[in-house]
C-alpha atoms as a PDB file:
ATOM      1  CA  UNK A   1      65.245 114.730  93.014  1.00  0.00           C
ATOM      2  CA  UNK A   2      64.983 117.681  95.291  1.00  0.00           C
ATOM      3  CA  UNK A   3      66.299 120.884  95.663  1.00  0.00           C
ATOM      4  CA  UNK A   4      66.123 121.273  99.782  1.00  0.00           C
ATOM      5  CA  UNK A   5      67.102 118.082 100.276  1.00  0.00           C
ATOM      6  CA  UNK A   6      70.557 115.723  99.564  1.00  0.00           C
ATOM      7  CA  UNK A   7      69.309 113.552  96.743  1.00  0.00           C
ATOM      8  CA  UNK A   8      71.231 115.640  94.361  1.00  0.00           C
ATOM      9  CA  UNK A   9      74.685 115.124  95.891  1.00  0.00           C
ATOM     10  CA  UNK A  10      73.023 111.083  96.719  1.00  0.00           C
ATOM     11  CA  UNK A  11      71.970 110.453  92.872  1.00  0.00           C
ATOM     12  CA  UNK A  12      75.860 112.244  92.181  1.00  0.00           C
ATOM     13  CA  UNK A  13      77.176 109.608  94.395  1.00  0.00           C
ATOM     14  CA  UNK A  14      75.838 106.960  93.321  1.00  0.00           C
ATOM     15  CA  UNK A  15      76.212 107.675  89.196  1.00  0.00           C
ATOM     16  CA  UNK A  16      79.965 107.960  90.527  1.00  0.00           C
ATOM     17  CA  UNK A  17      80.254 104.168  92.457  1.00  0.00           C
ATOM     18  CA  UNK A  18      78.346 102.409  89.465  1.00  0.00           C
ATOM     19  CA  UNK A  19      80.974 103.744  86.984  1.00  0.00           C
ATOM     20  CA  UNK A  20      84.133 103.164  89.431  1.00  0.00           C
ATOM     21  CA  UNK A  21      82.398  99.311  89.852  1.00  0.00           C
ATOM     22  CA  UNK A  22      81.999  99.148  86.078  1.00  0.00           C
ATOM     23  CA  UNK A  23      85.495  99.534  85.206  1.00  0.00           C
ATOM     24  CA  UNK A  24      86.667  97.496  88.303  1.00  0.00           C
ATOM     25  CA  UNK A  25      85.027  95.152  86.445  1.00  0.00           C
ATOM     26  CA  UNK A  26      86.197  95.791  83.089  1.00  0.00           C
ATOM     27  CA  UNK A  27      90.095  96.165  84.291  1.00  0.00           C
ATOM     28  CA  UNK A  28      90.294  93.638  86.916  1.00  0.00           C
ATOM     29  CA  UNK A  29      86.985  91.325  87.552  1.00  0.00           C
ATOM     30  CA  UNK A  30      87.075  92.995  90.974  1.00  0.00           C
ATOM     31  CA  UNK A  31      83.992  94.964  91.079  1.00  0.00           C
ATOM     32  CA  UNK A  32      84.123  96.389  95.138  1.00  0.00           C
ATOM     33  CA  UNK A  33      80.486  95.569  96.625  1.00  0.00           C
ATOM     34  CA  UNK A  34      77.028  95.229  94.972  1.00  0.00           C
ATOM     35  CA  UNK A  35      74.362  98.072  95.642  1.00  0.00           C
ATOM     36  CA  UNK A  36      72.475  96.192  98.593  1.00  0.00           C
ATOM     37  CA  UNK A  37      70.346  92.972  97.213  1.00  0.00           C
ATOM     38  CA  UNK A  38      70.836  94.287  93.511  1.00  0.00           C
ATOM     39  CA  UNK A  39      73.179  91.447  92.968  1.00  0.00           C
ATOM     40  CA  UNK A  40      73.124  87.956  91.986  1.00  0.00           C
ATOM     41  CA  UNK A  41      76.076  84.836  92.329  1.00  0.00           C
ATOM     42  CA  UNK A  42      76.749  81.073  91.941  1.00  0.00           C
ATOM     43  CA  UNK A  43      75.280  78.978  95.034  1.00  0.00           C
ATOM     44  CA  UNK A  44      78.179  77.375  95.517  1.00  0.00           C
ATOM     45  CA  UNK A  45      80.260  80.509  95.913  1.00  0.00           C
ATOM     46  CA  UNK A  46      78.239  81.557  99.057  1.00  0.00           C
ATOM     47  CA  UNK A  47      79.473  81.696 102.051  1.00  0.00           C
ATOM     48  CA  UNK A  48      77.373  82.400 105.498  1.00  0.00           C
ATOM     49  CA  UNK A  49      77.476  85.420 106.697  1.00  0.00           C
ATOM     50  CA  UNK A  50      78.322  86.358 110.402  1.00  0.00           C
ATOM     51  CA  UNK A  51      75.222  86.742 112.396  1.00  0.00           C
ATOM     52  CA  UNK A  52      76.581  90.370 113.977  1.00  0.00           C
ATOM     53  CA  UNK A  53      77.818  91.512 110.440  1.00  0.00           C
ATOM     54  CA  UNK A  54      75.779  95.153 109.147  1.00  0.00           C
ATOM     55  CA  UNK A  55      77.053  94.845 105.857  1.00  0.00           C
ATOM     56  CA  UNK A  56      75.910  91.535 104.297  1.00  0.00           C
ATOM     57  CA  UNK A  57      76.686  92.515 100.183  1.00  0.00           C
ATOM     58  CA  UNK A  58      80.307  93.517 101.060  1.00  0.00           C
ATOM     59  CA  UNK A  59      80.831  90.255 102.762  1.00  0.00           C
ATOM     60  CA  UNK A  60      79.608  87.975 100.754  1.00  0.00           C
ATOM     61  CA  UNK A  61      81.072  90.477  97.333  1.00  0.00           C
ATOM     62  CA  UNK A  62      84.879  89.567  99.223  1.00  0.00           C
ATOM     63  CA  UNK A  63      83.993  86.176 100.128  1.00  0.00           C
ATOM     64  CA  UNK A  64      83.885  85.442  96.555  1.00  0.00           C
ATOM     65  CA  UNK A  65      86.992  87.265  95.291  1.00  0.00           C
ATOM     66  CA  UNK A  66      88.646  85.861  98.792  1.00  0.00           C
ATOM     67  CA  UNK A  67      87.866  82.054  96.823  1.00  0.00           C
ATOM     68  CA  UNK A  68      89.356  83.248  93.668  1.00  0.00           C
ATOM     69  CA  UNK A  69      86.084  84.046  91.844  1.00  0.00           C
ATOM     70  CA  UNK A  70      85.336  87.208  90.252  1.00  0.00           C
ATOM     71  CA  UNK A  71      82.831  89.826  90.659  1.00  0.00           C
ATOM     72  CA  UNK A  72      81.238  92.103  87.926  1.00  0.00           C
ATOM     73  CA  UNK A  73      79.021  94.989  87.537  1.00  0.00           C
ATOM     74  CA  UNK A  74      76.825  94.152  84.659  1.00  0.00           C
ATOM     75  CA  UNK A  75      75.609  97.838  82.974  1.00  0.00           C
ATOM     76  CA  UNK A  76      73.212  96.031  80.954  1.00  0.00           C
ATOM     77  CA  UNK A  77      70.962  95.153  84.248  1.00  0.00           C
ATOM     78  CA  UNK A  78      68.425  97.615  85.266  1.00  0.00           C
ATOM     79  CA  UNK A  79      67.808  98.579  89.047  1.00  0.00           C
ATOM     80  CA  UNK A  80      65.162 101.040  89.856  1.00  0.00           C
ATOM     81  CA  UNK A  81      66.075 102.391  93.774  1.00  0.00           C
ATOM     82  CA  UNK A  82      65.050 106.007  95.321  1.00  0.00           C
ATOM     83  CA  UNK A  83      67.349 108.276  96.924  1.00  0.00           C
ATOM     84  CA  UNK A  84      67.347 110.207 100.201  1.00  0.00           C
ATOM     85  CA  UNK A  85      66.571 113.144 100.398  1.00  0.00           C
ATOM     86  CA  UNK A  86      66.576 113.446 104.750  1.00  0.00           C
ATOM     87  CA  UNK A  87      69.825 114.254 105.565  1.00  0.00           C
ATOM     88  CA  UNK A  88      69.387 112.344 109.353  1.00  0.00           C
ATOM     89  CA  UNK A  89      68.173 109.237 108.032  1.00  0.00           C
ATOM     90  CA  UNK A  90      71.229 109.198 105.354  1.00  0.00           C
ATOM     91  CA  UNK A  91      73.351 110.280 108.278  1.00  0.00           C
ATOM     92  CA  UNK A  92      72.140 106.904 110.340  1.00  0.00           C
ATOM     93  CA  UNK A  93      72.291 104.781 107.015  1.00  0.00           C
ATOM     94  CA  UNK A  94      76.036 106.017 106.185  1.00  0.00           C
ATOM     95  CA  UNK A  95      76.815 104.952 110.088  1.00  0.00           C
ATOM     96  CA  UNK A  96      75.808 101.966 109.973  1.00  0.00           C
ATOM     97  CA  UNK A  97      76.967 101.026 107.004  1.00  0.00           C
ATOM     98  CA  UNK A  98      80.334 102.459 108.158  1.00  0.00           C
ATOM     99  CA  UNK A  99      80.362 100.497 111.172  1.00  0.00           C
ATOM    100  CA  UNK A 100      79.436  97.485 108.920  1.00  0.00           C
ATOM    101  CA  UNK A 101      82.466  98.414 106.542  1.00  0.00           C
ATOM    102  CA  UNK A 102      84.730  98.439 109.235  1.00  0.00           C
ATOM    103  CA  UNK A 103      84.129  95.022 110.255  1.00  0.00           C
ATOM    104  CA  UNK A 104      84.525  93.675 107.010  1.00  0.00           C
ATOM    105  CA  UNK A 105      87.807  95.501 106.505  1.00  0.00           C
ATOM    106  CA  UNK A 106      89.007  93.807 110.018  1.00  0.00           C
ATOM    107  CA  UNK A 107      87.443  90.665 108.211  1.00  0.00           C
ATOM    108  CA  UNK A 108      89.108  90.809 104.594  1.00  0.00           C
ATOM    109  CA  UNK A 109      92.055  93.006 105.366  1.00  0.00           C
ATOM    110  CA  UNK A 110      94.436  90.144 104.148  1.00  0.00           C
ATOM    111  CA  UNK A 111      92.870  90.947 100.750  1.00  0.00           C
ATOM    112  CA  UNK A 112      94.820  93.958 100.286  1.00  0.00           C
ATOM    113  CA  UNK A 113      97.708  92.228 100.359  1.00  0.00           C
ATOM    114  CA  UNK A 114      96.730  88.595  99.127  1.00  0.00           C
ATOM    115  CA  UNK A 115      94.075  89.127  97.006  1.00  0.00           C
ATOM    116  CA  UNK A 116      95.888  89.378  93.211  1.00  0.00           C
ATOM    117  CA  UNK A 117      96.720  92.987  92.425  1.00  0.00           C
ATOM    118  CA  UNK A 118      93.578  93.922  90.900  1.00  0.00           C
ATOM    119  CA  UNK A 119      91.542  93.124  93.861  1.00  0.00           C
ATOM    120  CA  UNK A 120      94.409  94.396  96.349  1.00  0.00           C
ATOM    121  CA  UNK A 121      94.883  97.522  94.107  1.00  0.00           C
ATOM    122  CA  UNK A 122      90.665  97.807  93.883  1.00  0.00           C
ATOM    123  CA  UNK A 123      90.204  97.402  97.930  1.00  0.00           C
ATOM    124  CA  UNK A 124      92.058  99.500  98.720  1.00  0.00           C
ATOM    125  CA  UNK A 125      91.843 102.758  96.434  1.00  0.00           C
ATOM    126  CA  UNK A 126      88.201 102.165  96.727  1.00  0.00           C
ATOM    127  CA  UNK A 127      86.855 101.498  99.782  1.00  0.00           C
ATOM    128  CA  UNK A 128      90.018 101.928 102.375  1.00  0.00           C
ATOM    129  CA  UNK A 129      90.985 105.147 101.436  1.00  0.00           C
ATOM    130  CA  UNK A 130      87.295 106.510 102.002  1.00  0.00           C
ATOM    131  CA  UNK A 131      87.066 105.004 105.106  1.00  0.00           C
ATOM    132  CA  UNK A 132      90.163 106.455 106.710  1.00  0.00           C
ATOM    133  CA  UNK A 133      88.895 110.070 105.230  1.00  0.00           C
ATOM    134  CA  UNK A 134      87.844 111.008 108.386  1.00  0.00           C
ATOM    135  CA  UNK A 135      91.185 109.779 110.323  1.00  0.00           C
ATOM    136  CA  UNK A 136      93.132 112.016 107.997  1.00  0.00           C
ATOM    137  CA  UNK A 137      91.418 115.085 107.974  1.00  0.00           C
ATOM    138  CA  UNK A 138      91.428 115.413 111.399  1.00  0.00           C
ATOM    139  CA  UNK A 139      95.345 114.731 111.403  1.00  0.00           C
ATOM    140  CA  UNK A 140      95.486 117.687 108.503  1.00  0.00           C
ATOM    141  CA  UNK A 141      93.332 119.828 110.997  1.00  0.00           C
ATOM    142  CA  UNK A 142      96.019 119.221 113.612  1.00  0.00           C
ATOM    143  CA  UNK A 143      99.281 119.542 111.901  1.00  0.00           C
ATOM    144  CA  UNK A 144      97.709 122.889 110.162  1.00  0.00           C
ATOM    145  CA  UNK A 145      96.947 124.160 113.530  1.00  0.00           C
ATOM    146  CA  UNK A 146     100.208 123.357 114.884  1.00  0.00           C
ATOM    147  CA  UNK A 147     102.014 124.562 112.233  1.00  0.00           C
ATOM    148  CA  UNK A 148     100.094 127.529 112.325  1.00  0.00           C
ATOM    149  CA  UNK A 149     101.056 128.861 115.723  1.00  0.00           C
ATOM    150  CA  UNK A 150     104.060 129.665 113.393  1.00  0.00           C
ATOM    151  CA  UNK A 151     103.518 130.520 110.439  1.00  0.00           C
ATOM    152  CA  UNK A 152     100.077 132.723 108.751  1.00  0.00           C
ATOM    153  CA  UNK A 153      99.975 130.355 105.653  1.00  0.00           C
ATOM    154  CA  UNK A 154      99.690 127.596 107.873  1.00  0.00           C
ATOM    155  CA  UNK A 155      96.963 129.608 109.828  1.00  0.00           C
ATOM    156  CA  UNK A 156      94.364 130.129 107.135  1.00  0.00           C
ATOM    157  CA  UNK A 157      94.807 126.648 106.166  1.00  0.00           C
ATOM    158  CA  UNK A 158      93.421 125.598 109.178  1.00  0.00           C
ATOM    159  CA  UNK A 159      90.540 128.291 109.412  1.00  0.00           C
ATOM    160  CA  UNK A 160      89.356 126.829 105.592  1.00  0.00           C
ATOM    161  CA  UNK A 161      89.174 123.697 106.836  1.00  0.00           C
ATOM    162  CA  UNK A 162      87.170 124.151 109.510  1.00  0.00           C
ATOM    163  CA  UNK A 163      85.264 126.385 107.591  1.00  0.00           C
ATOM    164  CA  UNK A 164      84.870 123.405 105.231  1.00  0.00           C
ATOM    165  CA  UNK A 165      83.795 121.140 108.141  1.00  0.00           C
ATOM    166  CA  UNK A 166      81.377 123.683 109.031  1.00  0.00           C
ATOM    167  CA  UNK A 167      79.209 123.308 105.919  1.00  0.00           C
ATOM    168  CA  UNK A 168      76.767 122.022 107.457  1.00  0.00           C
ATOM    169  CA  UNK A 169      75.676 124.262 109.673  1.00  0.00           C
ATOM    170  CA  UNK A 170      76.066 127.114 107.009  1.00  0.00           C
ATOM    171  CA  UNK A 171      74.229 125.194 104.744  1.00  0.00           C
ATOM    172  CA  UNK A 172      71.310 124.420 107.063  1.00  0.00           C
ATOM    173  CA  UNK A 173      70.961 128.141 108.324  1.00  0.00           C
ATOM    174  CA  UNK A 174      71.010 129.041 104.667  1.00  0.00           C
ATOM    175  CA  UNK A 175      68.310 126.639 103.636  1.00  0.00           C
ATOM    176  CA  UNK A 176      66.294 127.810 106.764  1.00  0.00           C
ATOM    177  CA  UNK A 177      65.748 131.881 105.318  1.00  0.00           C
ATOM    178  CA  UNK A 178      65.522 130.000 101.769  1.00  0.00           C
ATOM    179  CA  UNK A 179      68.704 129.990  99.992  1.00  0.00           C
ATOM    180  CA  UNK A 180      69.741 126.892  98.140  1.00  0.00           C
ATOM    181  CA  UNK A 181      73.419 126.657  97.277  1.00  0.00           C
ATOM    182  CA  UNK A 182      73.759 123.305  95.236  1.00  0.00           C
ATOM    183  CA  UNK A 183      78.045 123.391  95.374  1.00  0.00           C
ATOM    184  CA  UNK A 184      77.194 124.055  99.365  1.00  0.00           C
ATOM    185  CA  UNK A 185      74.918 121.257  99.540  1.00  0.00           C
ATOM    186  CA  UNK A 186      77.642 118.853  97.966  1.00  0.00           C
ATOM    187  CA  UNK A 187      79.860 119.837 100.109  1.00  0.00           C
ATOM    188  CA  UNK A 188      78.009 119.780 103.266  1.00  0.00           C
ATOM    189  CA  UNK A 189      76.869 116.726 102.295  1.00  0.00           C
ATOM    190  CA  UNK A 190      80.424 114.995 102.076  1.00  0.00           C
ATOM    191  CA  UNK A 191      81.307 116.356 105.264  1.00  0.00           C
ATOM    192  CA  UNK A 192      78.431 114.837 107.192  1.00  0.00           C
ATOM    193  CA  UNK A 193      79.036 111.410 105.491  1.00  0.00           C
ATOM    194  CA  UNK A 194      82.604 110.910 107.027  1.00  0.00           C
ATOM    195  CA  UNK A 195      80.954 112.154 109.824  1.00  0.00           C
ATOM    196  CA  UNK A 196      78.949 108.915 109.605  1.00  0.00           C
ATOM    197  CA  UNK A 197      82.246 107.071 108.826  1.00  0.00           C
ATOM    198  CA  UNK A 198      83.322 108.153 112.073  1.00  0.00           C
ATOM    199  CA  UNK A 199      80.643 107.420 114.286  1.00  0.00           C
ATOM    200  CA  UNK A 200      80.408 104.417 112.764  1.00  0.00           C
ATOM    201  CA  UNK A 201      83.988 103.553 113.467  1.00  0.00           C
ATOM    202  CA  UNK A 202      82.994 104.534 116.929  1.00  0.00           C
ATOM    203  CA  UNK A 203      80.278 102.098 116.924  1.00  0.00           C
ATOM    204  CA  UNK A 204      82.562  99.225 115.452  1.00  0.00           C
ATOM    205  CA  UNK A 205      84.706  99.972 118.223  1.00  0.00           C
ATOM    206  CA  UNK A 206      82.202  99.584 120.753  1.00  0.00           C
ATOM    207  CA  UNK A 207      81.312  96.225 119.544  1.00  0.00           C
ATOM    208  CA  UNK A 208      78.596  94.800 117.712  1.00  0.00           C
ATOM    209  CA  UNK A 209      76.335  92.342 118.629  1.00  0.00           C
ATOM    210  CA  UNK A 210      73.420  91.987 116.312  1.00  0.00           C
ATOM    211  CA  UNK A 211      72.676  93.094 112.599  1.00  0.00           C
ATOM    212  CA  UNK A 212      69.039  94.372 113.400  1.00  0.00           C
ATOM    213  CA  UNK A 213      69.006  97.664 111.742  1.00  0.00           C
ATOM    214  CA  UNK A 214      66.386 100.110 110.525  1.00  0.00           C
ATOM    215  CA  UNK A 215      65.305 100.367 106.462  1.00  0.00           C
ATOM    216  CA  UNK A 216      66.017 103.995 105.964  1.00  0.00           C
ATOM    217  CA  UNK A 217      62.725 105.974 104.303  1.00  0.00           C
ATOM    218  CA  UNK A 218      63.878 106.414 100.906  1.00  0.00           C
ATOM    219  CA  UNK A 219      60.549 108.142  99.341  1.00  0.00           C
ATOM    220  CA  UNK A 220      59.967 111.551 101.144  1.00  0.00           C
ATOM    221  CA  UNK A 221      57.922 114.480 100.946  1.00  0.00           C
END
């Protein structure tokens, strides 16, 4: 764990989705998505997955709710796995798996509906809600600014959140003369990664063809 880097706000992130997965599994035997091969399941439960699919554990994680199985996060199991601390290669590892997500969503989006309650209920306050993050920010951003032709209150509502959306750059500037802000950096960081949700929606759009990707560099200097 670094200090000029994003593996604080990564290691935050990822304490966060192993307890959310945990009681998924506790409440409702509906744990949403392994953490990449860290997983294990019945052979007969697996189902092939989609040559041009980029997310491979979320597949086959819904394929075996989709058949009525259940999936559970097991706190007892240890996993040893590094963070990133390279904000570009998360940045390309949060795309694709975005663009990956979105497929799957196209893929299992029945499941929200047909799935039981506990996996509808666990799909979607989960994993759809993030993913249309960056859809409804920008439909704040625009409403704010609309309403703000009128009104002042409206006004600096806007201005905040672009000044939120501007983290980023603030943030890098600041860790360019030296100054590390660790709230900054979490917020920065959140901003860039449904900046990764949309390009990878972008991407999804586009079409996909193949699942070749790139291991992101987890250990850094």
């Amino acid at each position: 764990i670094k200090i000029d880097g994003i593996s604080k706000p990564e290691r935050f992130y990822t304490g966060r989705e192993v307890s959310i997965k945990h009681h998924e599994s506790v409440i409702w035997e509906a744990m949403m998505g392994p953490f990449g091969g860290c997983y294990a399941l019945r052979k007969s439960l697996y189902k092939p997955v989609p040559d041009h699919f980029l997310v491979d554990d979320f597949f086959i994680n819904m394929s075996v709710l989709e058949q009525g199985s259940t999936c559970i996060s097991n706190l007892l199991a240890t996993v040893s796995e590094d963070v990133s601390n390279n904000p570009r290669e998360e940045f390309q590892r949060k795309k694709r798996i975005s663009a990956g997500n979105y497929q799957n969503l196209l893929r299992f989006r029945s499941m929200i509906f047909k799935g039981g309650f506990g996996v509808g209920f666990c799909f979607f306050s989960h994993k759809v809600l993030r993913w249309i993050v960056p859809f409804l920010v920008i439909i704040t951003l625009t409403i704010s600014t609309v309403l703000g032709l009128n009104s002042d209150l409206y006004l600096l509502l806007a201005l905040l959140q672009l000044l939120v959306l501007l983290s980023p750059v603030i943030s890098y500037i600041l860790r360019k003369i030296g100054i590390h802000s660790i709230p900054l950096r979490f917020i920065s960081h959140f901003v860039l990664m449904n900046m990764a949700l949309l390009a990878g929606f972008f991407r999804f759009s586009g079409g996909i063809r193949n699942n070749v990707w790139q291991p992101t560099n987890r250990n850094q200097d």
